[in-house]
PDB file of N, CA and C in Angstrom:
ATOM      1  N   UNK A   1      -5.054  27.010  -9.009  1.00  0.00           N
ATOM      2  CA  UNK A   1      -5.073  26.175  -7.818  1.00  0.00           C
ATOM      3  C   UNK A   1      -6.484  26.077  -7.250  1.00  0.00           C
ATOM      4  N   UNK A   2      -7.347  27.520  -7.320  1.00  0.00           N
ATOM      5  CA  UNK A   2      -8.863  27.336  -6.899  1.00  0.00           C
ATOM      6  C   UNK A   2      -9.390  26.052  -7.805  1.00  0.00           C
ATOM      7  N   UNK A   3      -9.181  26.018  -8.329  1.00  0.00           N
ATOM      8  CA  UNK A   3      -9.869  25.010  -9.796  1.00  0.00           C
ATOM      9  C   UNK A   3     -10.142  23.298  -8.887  1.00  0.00           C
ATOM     10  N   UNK A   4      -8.367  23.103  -8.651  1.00  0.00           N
ATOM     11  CA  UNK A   4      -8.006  22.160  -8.314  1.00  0.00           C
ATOM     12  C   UNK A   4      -8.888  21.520  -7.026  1.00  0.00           C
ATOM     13  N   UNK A   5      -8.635  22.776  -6.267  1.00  0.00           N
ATOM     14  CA  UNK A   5      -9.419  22.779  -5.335  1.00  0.00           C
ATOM     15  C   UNK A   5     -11.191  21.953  -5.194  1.00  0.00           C
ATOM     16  N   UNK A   6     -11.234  23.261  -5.567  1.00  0.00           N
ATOM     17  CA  UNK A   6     -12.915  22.604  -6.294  1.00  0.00           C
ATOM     18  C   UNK A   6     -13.080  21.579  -6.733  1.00  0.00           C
ATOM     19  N   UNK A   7     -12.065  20.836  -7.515  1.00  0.00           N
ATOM     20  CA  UNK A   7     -12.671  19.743  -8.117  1.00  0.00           C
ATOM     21  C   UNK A   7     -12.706  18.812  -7.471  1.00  0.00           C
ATOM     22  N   UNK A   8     -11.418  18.679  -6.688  1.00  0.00           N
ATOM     23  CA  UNK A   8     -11.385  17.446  -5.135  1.00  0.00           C
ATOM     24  C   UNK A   8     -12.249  17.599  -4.391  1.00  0.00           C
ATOM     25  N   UNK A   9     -13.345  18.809  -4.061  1.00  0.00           N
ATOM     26  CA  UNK A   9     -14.328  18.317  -3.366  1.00  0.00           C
ATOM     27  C   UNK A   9     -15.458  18.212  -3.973  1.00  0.00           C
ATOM     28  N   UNK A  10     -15.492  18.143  -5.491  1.00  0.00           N
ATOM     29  CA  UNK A  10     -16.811  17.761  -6.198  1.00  0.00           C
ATOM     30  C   UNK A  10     -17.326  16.426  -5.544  1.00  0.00           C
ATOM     31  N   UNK A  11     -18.758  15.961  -5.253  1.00  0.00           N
ATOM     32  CA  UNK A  11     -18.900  14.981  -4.917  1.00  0.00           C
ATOM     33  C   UNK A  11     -19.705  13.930  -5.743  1.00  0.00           C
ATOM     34  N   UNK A  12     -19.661  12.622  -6.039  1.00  0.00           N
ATOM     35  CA  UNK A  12     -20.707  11.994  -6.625  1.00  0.00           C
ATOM     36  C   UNK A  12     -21.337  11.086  -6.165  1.00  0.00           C
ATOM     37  N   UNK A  13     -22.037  12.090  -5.308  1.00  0.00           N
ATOM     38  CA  UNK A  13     -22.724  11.041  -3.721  1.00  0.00           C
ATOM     39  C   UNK A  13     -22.534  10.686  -3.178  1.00  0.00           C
ATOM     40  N   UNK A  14     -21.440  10.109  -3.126  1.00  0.00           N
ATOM     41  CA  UNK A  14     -21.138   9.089  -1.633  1.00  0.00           C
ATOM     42  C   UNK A  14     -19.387   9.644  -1.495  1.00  0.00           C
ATOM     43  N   UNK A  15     -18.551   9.570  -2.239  1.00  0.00           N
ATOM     44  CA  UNK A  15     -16.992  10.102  -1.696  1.00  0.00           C
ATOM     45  C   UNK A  15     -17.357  11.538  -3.099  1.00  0.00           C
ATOM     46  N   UNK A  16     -16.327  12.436  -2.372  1.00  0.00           N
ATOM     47  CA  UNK A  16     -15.444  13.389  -2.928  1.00  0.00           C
ATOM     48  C   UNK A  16     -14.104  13.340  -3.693  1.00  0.00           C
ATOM     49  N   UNK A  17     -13.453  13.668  -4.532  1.00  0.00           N
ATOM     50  CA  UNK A  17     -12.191  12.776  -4.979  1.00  0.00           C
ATOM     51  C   UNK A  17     -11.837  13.898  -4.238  1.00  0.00           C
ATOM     52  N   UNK A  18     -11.315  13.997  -3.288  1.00  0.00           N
ATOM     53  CA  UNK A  18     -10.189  14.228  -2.113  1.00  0.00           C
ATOM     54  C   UNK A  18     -10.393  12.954  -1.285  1.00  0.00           C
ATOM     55  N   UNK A  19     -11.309  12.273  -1.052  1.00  0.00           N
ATOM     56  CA  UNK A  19     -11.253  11.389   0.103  1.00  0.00           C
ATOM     57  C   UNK A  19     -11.021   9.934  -0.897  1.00  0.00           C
ATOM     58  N   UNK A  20     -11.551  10.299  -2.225  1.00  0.00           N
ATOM     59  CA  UNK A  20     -11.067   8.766  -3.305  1.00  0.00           C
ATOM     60  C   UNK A  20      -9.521   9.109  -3.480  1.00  0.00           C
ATOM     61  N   UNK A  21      -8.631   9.926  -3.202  1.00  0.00           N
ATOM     62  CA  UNK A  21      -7.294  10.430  -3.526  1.00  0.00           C
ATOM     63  C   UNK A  21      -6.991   9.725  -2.171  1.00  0.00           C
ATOM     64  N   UNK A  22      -7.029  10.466  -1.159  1.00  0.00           N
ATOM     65  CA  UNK A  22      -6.460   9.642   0.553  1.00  0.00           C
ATOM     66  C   UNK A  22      -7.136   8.323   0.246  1.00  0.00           C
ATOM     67  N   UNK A  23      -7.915   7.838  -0.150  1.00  0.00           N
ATOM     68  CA  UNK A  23      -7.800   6.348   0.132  1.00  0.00           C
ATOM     69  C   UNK A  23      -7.296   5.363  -0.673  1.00  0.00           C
ATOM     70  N   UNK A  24      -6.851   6.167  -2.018  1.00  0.00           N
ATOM     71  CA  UNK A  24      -5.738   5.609  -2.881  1.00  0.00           C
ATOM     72  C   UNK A  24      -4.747   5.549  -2.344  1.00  0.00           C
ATOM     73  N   UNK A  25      -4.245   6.533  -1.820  1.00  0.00           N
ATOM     74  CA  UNK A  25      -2.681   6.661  -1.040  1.00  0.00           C
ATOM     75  C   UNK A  25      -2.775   5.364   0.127  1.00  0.00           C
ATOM     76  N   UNK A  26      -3.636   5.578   1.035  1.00  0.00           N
ATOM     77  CA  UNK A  26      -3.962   3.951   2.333  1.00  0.00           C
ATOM     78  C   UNK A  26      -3.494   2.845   1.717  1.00  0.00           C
ATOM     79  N   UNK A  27      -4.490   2.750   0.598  1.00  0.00           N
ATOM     80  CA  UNK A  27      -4.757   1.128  -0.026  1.00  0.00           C
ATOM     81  C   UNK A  27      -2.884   1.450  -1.041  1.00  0.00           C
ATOM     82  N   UNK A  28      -2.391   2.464  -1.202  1.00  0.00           N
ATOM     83  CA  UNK A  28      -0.779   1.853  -1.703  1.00  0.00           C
ATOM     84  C   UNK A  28       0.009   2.083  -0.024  1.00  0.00           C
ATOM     85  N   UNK A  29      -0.431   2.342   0.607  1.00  0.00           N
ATOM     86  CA  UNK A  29       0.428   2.218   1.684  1.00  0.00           C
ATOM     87  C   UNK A  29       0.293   0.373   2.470  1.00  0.00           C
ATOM     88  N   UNK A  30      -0.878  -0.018   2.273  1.00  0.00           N
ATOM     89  CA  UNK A  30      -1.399  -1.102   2.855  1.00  0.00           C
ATOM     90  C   UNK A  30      -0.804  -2.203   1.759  1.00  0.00           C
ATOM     91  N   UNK A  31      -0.402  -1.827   0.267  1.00  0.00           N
ATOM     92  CA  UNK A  31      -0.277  -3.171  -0.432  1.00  0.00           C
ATOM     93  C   UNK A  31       1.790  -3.286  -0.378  1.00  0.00           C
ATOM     94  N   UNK A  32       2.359  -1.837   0.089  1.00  0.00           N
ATOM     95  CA  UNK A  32       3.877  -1.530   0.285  1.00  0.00           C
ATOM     96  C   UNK A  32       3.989  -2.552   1.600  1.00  0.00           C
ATOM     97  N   UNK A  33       3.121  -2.533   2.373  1.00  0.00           N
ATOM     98  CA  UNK A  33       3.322  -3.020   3.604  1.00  0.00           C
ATOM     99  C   UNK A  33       3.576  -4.569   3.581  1.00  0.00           C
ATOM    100  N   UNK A  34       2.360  -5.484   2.812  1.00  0.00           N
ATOM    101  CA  UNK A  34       2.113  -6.357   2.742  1.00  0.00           C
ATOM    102  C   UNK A  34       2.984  -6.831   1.016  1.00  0.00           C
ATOM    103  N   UNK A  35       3.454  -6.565   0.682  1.00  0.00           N
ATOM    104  CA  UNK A  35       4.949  -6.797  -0.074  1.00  0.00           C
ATOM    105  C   UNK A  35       5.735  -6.755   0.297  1.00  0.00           C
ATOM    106  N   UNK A  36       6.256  -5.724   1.860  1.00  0.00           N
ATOM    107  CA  UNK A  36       7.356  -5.565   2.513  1.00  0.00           C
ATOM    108  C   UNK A  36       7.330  -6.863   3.400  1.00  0.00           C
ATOM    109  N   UNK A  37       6.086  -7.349   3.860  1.00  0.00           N
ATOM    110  CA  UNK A  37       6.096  -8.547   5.030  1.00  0.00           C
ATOM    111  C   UNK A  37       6.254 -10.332   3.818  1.00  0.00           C
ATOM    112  N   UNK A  38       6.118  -9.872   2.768  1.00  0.00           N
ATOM    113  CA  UNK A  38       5.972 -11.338   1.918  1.00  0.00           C
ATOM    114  C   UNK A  38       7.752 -11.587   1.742  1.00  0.00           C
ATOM    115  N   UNK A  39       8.580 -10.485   1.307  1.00  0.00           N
ATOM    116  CA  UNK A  39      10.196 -10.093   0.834  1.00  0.00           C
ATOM    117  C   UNK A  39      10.094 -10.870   2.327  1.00  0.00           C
ATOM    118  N   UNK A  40      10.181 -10.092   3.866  1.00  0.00           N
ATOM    119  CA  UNK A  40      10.555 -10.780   4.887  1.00  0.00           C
ATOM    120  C   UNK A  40      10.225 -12.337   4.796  1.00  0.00           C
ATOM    121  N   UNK A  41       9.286 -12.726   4.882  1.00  0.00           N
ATOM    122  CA  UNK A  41       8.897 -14.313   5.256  1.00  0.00           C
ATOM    123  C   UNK A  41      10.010 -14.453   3.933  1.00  0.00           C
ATOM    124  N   UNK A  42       9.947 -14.412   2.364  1.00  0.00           N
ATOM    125  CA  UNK A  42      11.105 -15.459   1.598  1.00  0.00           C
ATOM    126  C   UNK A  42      12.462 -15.357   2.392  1.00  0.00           C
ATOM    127  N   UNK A  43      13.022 -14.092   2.767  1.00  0.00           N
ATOM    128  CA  UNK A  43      14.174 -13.900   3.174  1.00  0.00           C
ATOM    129  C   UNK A  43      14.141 -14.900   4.301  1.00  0.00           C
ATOM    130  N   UNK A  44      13.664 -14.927   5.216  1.00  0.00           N
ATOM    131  CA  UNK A  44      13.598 -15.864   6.533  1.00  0.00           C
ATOM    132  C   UNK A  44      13.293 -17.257   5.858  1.00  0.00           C
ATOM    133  N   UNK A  45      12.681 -17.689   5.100  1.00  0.00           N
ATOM    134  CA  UNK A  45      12.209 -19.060   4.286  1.00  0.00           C
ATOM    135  C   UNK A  45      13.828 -19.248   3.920  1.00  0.00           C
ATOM    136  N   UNK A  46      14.298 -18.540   3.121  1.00  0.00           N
ATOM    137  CA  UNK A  46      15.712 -18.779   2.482  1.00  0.00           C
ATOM    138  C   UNK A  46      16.791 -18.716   3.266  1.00  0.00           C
ATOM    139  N   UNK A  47      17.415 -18.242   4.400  1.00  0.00           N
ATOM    140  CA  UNK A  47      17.796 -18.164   5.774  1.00  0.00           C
ATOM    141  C   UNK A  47      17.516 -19.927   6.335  1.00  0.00           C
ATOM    142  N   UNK A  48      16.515 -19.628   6.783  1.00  0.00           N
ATOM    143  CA  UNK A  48      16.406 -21.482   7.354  1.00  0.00           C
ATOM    144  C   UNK A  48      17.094 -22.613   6.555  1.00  0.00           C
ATOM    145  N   UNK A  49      16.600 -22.416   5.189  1.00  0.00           N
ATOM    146  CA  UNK A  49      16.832 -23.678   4.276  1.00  0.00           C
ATOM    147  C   UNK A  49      18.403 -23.673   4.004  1.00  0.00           C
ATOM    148  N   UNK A  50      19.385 -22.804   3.964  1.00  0.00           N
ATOM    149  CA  UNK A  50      20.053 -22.755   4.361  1.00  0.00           C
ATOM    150  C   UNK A  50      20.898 -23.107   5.622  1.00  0.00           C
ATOM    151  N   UNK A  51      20.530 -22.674   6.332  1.00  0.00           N
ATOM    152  CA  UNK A  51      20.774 -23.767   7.636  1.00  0.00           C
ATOM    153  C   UNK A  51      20.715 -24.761   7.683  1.00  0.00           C
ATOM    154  N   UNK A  52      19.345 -25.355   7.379  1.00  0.00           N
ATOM    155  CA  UNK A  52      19.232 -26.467   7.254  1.00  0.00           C
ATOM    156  C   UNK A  52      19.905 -27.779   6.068  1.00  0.00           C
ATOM    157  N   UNK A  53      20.572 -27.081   5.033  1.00  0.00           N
ATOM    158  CA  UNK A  53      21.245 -27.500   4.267  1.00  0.00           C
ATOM    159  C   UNK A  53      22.807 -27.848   4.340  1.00  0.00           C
ATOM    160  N   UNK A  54      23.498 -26.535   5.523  1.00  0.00           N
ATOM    161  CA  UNK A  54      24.319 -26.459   5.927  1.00  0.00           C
ATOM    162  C   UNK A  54      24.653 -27.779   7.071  1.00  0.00           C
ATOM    163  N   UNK A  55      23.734 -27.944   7.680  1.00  0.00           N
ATOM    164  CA  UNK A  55      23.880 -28.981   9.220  1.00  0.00           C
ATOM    165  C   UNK A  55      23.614 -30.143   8.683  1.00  0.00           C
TER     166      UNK A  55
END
């Protein structure tokens, strides 16, 4: 586990892969998000047209 350790804070100048690891996790939290809001807008797109097909 020391190993592991160590190696996440090796640095190569500018990030550490502990902080390139957390900002992998952000950037999949940020692209879950913005897939979760695209599913909403079709669902609501498909909802209307419906309605509107209905009336």
């Amino acid at each position: 586990m020391k190993y592991m350790e160590r190696l996440l804070d090796i640095s190569d100048g500018e990030w550490s892969w502990r902080q390139y690891l957390n900002w992998q996790v952000e950037m999949n939290v940020f692209r879950a998000q913005i897939a979760y809001d695209i599913i909403k807008l079709g669902e609501q797109f498909i909802i209307s047209e419906v309605k509107v097909k209905q009336a």
